[in-house]
N, C-alpha and C. Protein backbone atom coordinates (compact mmCIF):
# COMPACT_ATOMS: atom_id res chain seq x y z
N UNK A 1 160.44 82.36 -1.97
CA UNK A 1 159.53 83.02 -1.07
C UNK A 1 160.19 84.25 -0.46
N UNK A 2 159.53 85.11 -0.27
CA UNK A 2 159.70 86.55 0.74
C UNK A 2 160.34 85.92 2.00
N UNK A 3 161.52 86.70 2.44
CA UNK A 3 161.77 85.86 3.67
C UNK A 3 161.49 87.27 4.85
N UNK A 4 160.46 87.69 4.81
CA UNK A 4 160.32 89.13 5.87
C UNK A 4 159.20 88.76 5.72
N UNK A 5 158.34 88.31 5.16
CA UNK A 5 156.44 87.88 5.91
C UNK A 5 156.24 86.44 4.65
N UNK A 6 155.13 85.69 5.23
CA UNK A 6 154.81 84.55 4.57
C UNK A 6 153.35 84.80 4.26
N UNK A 7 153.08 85.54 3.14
CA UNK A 7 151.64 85.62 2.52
C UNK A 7 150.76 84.31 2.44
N UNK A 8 149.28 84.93 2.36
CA UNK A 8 148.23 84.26 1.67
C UNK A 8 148.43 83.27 1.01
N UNK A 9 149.05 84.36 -0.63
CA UNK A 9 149.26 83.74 -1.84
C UNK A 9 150.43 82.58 -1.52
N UNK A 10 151.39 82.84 -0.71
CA UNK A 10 152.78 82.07 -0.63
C UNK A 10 152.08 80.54 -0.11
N UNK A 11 151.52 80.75 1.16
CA UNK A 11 150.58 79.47 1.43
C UNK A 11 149.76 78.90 0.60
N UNK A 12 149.17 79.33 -0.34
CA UNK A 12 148.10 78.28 -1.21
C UNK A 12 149.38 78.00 -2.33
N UNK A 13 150.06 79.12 -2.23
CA UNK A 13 151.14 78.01 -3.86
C UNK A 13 152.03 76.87 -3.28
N UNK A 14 151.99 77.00 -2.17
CA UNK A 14 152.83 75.58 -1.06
C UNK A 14 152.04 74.46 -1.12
N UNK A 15 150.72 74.76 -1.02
CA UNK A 15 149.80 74.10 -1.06
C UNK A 15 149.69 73.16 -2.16
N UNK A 16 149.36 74.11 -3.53
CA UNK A 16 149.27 74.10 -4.53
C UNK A 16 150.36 73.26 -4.95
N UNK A 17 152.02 73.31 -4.44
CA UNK A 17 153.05 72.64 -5.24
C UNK A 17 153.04 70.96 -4.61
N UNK A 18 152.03 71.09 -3.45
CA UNK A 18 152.88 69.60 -2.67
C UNK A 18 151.30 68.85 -3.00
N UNK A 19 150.46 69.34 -3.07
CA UNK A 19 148.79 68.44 -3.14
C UNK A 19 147.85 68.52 -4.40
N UNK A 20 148.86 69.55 -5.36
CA UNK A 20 148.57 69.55 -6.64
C UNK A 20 146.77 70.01 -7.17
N UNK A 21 146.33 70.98 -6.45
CA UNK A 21 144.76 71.10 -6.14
C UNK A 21 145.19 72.72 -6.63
N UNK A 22 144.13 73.11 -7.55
CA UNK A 22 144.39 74.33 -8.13
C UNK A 22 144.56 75.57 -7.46
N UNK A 23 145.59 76.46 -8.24
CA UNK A 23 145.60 77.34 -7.36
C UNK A 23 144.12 78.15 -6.78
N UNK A 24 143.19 78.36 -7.45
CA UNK A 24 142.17 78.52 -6.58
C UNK A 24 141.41 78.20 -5.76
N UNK A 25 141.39 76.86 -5.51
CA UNK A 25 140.80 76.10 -4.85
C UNK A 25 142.35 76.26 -3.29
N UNK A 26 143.36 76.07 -3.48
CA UNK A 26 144.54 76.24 -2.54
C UNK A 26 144.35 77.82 -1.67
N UNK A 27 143.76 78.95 -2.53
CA UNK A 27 143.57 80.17 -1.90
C UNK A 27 142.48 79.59 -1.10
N UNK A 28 141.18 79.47 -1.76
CA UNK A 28 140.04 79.09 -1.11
C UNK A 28 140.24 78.45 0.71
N UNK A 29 140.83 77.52 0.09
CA UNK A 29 141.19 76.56 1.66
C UNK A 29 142.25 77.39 2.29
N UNK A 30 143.05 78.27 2.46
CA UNK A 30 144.20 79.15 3.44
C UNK A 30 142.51 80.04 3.72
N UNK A 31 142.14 80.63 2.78
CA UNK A 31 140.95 81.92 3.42
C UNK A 31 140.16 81.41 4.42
N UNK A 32 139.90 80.22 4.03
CA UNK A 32 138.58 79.39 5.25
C UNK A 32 139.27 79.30 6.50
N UNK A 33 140.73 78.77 6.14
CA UNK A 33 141.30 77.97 7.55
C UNK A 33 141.12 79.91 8.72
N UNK A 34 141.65 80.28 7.49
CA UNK A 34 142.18 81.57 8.52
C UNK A 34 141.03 82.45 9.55
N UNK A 35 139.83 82.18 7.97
CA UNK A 35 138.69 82.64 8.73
C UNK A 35 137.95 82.20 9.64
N UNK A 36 138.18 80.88 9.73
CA UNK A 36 138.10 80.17 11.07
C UNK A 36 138.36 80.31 12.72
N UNK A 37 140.10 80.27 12.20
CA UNK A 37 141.11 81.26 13.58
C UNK A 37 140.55 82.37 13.90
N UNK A 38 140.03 82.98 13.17
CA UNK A 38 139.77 84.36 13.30
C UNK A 38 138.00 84.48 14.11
N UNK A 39 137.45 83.23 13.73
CA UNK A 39 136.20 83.36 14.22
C UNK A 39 136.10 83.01 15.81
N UNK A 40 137.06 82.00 15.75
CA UNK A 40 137.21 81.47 17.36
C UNK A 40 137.97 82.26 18.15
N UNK A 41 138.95 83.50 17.78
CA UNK A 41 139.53 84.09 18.58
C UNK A 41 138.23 84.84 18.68
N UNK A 42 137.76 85.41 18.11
CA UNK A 42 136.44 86.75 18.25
C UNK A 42 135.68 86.07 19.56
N UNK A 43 135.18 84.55 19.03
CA UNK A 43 134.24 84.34 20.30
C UNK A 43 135.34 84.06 21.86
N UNK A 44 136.26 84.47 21.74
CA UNK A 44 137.24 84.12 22.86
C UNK A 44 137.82 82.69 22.86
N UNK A 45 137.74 82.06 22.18
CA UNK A 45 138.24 80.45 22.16
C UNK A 45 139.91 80.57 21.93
N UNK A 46 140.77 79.44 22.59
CA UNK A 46 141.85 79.51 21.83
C UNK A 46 141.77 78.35 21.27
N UNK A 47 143.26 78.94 20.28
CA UNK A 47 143.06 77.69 19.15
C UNK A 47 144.90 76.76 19.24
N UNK A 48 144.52 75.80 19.38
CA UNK A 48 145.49 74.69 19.81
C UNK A 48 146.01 74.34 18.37
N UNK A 49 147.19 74.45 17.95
CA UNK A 49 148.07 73.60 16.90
C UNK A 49 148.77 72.43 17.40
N UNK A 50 148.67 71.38 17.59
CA UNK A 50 149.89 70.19 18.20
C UNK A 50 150.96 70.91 16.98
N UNK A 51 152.41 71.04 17.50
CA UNK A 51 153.55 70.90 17.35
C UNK A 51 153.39 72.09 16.75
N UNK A 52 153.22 73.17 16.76
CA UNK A 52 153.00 74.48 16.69
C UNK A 52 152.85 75.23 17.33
N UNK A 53 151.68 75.55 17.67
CA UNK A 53 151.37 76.75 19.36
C UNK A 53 150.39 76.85 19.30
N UNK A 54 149.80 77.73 20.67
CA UNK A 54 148.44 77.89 21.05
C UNK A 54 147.84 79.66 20.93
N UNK A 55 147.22 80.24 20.19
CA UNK A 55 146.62 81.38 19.87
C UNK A 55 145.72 81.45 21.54
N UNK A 56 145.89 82.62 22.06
CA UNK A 56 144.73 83.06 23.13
C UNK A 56 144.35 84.21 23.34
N UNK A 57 143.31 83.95 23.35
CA UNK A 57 142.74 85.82 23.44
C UNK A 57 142.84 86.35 25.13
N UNK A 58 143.52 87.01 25.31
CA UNK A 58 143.75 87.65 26.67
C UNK A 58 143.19 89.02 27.42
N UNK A 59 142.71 89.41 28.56
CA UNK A 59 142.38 90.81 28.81
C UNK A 59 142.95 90.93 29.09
N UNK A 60 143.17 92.79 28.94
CA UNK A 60 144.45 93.10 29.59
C UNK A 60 143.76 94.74 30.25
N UNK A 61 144.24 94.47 32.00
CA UNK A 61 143.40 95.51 32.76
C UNK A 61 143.37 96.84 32.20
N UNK A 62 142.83 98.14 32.88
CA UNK A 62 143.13 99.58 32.54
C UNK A 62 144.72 99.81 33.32
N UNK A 63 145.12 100.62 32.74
CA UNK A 63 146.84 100.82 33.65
C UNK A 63 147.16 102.26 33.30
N UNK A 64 147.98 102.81 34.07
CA UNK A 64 148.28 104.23 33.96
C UNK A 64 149.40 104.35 32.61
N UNK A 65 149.47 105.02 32.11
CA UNK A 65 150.29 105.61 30.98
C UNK A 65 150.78 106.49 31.15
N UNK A 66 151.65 107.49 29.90
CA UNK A 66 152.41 108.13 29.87
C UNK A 66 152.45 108.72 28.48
N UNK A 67 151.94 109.90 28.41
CA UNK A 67 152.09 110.45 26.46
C UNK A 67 153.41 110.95 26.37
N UNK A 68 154.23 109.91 25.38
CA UNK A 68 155.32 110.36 25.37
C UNK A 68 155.73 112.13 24.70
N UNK A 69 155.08 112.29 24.03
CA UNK A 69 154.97 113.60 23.49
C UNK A 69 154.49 114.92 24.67
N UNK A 70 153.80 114.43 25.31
CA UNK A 70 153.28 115.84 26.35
C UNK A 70 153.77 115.65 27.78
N UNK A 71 154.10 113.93 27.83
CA UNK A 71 154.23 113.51 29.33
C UNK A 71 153.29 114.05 30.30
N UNK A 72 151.63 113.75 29.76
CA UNK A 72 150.68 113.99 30.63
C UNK A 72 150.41 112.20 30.71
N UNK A 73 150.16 112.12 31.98
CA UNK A 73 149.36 110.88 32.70
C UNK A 73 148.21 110.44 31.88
N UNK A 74 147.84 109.41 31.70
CA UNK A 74 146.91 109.41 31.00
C UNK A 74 146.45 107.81 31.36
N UNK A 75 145.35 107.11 31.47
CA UNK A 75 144.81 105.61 31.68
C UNK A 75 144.58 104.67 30.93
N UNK A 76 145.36 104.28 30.20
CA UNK A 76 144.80 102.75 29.02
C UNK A 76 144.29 102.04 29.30
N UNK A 77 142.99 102.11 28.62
CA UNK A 77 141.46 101.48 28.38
C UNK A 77 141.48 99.90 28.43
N UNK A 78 141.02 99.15 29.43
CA UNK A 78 140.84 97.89 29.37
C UNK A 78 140.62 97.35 27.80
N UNK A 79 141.13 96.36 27.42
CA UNK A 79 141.43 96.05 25.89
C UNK A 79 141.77 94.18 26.50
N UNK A 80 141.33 93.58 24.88
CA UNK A 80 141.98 92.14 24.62
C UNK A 80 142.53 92.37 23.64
N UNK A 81 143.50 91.02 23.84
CA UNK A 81 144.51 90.89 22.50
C UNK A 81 145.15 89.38 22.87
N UNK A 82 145.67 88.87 21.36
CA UNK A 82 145.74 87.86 20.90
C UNK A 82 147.08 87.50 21.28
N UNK A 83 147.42 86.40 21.80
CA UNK A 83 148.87 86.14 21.96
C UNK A 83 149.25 84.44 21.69
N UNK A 84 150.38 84.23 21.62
CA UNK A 84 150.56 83.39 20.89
C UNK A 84 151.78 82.50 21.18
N UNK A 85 151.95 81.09 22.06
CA UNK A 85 152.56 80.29 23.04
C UNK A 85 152.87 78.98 22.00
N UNK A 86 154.29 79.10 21.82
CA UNK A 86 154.82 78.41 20.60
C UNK A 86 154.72 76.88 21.60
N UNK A 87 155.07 76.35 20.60
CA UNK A 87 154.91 74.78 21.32
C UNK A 87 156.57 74.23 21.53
N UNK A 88 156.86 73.08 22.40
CA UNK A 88 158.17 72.59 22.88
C UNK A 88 158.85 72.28 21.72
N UNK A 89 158.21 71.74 20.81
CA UNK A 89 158.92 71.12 19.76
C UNK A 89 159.46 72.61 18.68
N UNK A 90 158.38 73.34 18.65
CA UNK A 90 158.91 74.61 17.78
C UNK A 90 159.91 75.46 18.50
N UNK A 91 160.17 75.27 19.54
CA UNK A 91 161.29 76.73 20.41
C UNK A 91 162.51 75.40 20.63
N UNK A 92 162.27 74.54 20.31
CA UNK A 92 163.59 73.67 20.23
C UNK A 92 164.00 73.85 18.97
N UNK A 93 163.18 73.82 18.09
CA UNK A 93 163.41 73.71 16.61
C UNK A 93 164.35 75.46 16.21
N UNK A 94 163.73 76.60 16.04
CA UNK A 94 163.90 77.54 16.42
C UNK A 94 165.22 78.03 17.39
N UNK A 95 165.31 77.46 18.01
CA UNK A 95 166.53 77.56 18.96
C UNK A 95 167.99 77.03 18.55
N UNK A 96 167.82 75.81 17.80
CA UNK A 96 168.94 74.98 17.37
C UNK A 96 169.71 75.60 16.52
């Protein structure tokens, strides 16, 4: 495996090597799961992994800025974004 990102494809052939379910059918099921995550962050839901982490969609206020190029003042636009709260068992794991 790539050890600088963990693809699509890398997940359904994991899939594919340990549950023996074709590789298309192994893509199929990573696309659903993902498109899933992806549907519940949109409606604002977070999404809970036991022994993994918790995905949450967060606001984040307007705040003053700074263009680094002109160093004119400038206000960043109230915005959400996705963040992501590893679980006890993974930042132990990770840590060791």
């Amino acid at each position: 495996m790539n050890k600088d990102n963990l693809t699509r494809k890398e997940l359904a052939e994991v899939i594919n090597g340990q549950l023996g379910y074709s590789q298309n059918s192994c893509a199929a099921l990573v696309d659903a799961f993902l498109e899933r995550m992806k549907l519940s962050l949109l409606d604002a839901n977070s999404i809970k992994l036991v022994h993994f982490g918790t995905f949450t969609v967060r606001d984040k206020h307007p705040r003053r800025g700074r263009n680094p190029r002109t160093g004119e003042t400038i206000t960043i636009k109230p915005r959400q974004m996705v963040t992501f709260r590893p679980s006890k068992r993974l930042r132990e794991q990770i840590n060791e």
